[in-house]
C-alpha atoms as a PDB file:
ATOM      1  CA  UNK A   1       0.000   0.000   0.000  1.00  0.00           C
ATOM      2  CA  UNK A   2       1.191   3.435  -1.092  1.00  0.00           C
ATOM      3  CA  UNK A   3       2.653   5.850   1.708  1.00  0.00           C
ATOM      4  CA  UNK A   4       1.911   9.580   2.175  1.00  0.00           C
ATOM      5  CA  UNK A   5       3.115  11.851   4.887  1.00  0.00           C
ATOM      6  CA  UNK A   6       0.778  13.424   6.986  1.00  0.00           C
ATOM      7  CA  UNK A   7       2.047  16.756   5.656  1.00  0.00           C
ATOM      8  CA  UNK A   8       4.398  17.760   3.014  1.00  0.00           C
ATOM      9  CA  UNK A   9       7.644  19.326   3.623  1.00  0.00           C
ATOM     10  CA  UNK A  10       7.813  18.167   7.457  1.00  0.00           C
ATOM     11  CA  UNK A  11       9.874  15.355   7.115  1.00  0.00           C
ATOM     12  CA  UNK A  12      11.987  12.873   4.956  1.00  0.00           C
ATOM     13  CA  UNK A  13      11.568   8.853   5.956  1.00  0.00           C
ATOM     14  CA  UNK A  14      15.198   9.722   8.188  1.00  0.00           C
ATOM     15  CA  UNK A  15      14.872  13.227   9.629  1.00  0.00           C
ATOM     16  CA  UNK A  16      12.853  16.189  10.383  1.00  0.00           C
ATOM     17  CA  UNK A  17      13.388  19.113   7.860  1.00  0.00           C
ATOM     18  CA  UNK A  18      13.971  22.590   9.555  1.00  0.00           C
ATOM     19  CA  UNK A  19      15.278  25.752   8.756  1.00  0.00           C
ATOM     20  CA  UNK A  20      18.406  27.586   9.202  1.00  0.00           C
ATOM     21  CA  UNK A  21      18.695  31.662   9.811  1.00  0.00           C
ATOM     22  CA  UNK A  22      21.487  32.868   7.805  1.00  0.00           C
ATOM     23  CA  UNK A  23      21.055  36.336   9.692  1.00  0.00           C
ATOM     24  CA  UNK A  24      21.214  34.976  12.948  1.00  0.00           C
ATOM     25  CA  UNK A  25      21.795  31.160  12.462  1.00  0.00           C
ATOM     26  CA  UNK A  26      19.298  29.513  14.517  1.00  0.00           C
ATOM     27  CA  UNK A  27      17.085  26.193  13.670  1.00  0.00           C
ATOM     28  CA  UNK A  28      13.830  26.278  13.298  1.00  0.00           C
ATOM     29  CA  UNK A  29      11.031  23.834  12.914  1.00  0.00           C
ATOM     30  CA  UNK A  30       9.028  23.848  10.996  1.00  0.00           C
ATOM     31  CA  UNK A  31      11.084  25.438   8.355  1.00  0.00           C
ATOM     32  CA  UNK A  32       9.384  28.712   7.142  1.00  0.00           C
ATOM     33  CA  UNK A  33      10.378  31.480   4.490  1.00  0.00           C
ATOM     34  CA  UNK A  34      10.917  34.028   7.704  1.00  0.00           C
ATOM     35  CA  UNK A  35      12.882  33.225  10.657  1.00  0.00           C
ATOM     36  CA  UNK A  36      10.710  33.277  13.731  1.00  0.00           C
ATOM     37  CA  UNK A  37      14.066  34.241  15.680  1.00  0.00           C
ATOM     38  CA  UNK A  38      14.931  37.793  14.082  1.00  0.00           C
ATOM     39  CA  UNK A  39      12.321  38.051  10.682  1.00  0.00           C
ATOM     40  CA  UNK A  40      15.479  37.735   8.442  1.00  0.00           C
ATOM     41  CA  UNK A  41      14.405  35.998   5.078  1.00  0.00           C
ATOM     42  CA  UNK A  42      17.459  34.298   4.484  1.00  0.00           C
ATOM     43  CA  UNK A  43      16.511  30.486   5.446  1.00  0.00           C
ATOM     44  CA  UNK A  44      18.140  27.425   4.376  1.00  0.00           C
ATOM     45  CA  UNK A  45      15.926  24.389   4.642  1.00  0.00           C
ATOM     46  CA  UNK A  46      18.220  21.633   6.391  1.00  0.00           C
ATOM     47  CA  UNK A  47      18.282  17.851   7.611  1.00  0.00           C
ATOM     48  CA  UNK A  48      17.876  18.309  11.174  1.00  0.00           C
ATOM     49  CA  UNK A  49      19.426  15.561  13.790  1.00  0.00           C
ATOM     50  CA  UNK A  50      17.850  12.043  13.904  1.00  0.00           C
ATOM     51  CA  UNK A  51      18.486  12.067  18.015  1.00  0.00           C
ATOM     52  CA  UNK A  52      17.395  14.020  20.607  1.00  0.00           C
ATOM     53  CA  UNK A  53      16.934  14.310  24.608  1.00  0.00           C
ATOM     54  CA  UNK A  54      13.380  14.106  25.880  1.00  0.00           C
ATOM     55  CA  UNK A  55      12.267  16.839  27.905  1.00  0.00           C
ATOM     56  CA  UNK A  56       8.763  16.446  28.840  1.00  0.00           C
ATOM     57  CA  UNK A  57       5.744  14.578  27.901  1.00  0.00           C
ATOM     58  CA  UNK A  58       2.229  13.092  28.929  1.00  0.00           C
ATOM     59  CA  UNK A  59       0.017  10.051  27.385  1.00  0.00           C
ATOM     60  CA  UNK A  60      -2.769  11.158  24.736  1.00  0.00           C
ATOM     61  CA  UNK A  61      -5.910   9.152  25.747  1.00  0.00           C
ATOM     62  CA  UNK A  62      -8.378  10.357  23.764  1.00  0.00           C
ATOM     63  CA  UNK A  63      -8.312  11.345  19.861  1.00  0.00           C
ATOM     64  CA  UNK A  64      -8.113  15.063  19.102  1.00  0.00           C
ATOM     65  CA  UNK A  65     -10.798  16.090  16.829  1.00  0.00           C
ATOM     66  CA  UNK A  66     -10.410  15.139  13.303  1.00  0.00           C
ATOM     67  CA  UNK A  67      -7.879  12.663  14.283  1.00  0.00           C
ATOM     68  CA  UNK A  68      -7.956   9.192  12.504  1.00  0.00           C
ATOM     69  CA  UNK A  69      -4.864   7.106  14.154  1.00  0.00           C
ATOM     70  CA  UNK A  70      -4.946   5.145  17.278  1.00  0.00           C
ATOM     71  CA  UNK A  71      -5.115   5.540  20.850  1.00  0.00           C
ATOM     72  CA  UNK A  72      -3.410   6.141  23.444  1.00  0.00           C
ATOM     73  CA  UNK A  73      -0.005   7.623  22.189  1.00  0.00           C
ATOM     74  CA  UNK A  74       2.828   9.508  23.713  1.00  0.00           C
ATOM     75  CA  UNK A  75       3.056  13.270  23.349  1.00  0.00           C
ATOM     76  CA  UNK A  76       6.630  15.668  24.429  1.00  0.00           C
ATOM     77  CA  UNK A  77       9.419  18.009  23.867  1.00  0.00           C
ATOM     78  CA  UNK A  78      12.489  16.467  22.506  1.00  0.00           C
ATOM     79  CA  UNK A  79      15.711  18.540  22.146  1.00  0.00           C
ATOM     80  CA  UNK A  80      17.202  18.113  19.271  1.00  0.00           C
ATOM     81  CA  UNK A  81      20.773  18.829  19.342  1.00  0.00           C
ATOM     82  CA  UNK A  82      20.592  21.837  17.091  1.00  0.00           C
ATOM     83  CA  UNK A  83      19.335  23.537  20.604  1.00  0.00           C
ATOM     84  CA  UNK A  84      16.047  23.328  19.284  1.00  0.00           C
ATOM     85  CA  UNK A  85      12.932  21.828  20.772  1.00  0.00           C
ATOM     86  CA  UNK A  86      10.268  19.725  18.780  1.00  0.00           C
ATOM     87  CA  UNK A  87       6.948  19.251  19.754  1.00  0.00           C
ATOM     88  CA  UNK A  88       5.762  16.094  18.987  1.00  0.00           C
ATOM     89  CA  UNK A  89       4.572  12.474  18.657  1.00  0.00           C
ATOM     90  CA  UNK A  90       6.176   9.876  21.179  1.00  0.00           C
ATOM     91  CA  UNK A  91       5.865   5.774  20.242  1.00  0.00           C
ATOM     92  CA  UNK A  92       5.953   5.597  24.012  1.00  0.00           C
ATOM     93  CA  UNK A  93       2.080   5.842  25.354  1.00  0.00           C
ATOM     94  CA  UNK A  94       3.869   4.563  29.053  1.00  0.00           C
ATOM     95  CA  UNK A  95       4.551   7.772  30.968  1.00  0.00           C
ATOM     96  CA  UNK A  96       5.730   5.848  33.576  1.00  0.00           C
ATOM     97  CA  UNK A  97       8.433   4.359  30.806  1.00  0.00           C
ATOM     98  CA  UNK A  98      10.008   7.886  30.103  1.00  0.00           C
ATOM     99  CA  UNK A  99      12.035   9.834  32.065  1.00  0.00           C
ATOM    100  CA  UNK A 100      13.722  12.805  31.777  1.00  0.00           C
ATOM    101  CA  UNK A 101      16.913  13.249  29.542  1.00  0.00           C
ATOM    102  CA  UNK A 102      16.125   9.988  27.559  1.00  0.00           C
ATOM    103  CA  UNK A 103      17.536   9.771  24.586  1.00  0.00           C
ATOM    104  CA  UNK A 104      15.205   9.385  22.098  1.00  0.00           C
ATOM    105  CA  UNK A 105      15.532   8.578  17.925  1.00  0.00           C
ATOM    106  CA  UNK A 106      13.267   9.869  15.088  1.00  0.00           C
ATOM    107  CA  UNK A 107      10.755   7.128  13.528  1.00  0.00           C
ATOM    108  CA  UNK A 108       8.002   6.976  10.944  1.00  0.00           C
ATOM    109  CA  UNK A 109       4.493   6.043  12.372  1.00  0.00           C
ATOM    110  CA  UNK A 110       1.529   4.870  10.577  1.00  0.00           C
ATOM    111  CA  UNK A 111      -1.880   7.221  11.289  1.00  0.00           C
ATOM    112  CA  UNK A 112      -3.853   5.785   9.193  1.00  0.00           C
ATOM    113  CA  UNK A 113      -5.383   4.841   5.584  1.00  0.00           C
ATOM    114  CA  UNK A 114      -6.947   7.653   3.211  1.00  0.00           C
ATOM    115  CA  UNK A 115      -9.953   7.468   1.261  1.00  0.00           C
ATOM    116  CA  UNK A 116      -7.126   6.873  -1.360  1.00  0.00           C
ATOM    117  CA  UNK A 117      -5.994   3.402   0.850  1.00  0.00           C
ATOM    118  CA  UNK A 118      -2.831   5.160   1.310  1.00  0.00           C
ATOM    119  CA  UNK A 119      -0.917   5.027   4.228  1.00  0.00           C
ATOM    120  CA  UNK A 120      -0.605   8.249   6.043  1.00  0.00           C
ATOM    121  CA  UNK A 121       2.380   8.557   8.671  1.00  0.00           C
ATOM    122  CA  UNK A 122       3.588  10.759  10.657  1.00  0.00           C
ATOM    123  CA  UNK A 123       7.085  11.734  12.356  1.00  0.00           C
ATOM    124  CA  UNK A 124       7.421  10.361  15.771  1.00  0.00           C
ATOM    125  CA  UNK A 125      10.609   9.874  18.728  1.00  0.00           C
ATOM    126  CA  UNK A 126      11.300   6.592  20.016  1.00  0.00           C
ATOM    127  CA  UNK A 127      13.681   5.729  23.073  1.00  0.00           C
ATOM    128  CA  UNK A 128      16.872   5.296  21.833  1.00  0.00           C
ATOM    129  CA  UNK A 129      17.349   1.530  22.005  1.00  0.00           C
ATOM    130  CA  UNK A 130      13.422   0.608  23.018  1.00  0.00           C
ATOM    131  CA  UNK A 131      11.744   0.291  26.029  1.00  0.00           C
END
């Protein structure tokens, strides 16, 4: 069955694509034509780091409106090492299984099939090594 990302231009089947401020040269994600730093235009879309440090996070127990994937899933802040902190999905739905610090990896998840039948994923962070 045919893939499709949940959105195009977030993210490559290895990494998360940000942007990078030629002005002031901080990351950004998602990338964007204006730096949300200093407003320079000067942004270079990049391959951002497949590893990261999680920094907070909580279990999702109930689907957000309009959202077709499964339940319950895990939901933080990862640091990526750019010094740049990612909101996002967690393959982890254990609080108790995280902890502060953990290194954590970037991952594909499935969501779910399109009217299409295609496969819609998402980006997600993993614990580096599993649980």
């Amino acid at each position: 069955m045919p893939a499709r990302p949940v959105h195009d231009g977030l993210f490559t089947d290895t990494h998360l694509i940000g942007g990078r401020c030629a002005a002031c040269e901080r990351y950004h994600f998602p990338a964007a034509s204006i730096c949300p730093s200093c407003g320079a235009d000067e942004i270079t879309r990049v391959a951002l780091s497949e590893t990261g440090t999680l920094w907070g996070w909580t279990a999702v127990t109930a689907p957000p409106p309009g959202y077709g994937g499964e339940v319950p899933f895990g939901f933080g802040v990862v640091e990526l090492p750019e010094g740049l902190r990612v909101i996002t999905r967690l393959e982890e739905a254990d609080p108790a299984k995280l902890s502060f610090g953990m290194p954590v990896q970037f991952a594909l998840a499935p969501l779910h099939t399109d009217d299409d039948g295609n496969q819609v994923v998402t980006y997600t962070f993993t614990p580096a090594g599993g649980t």
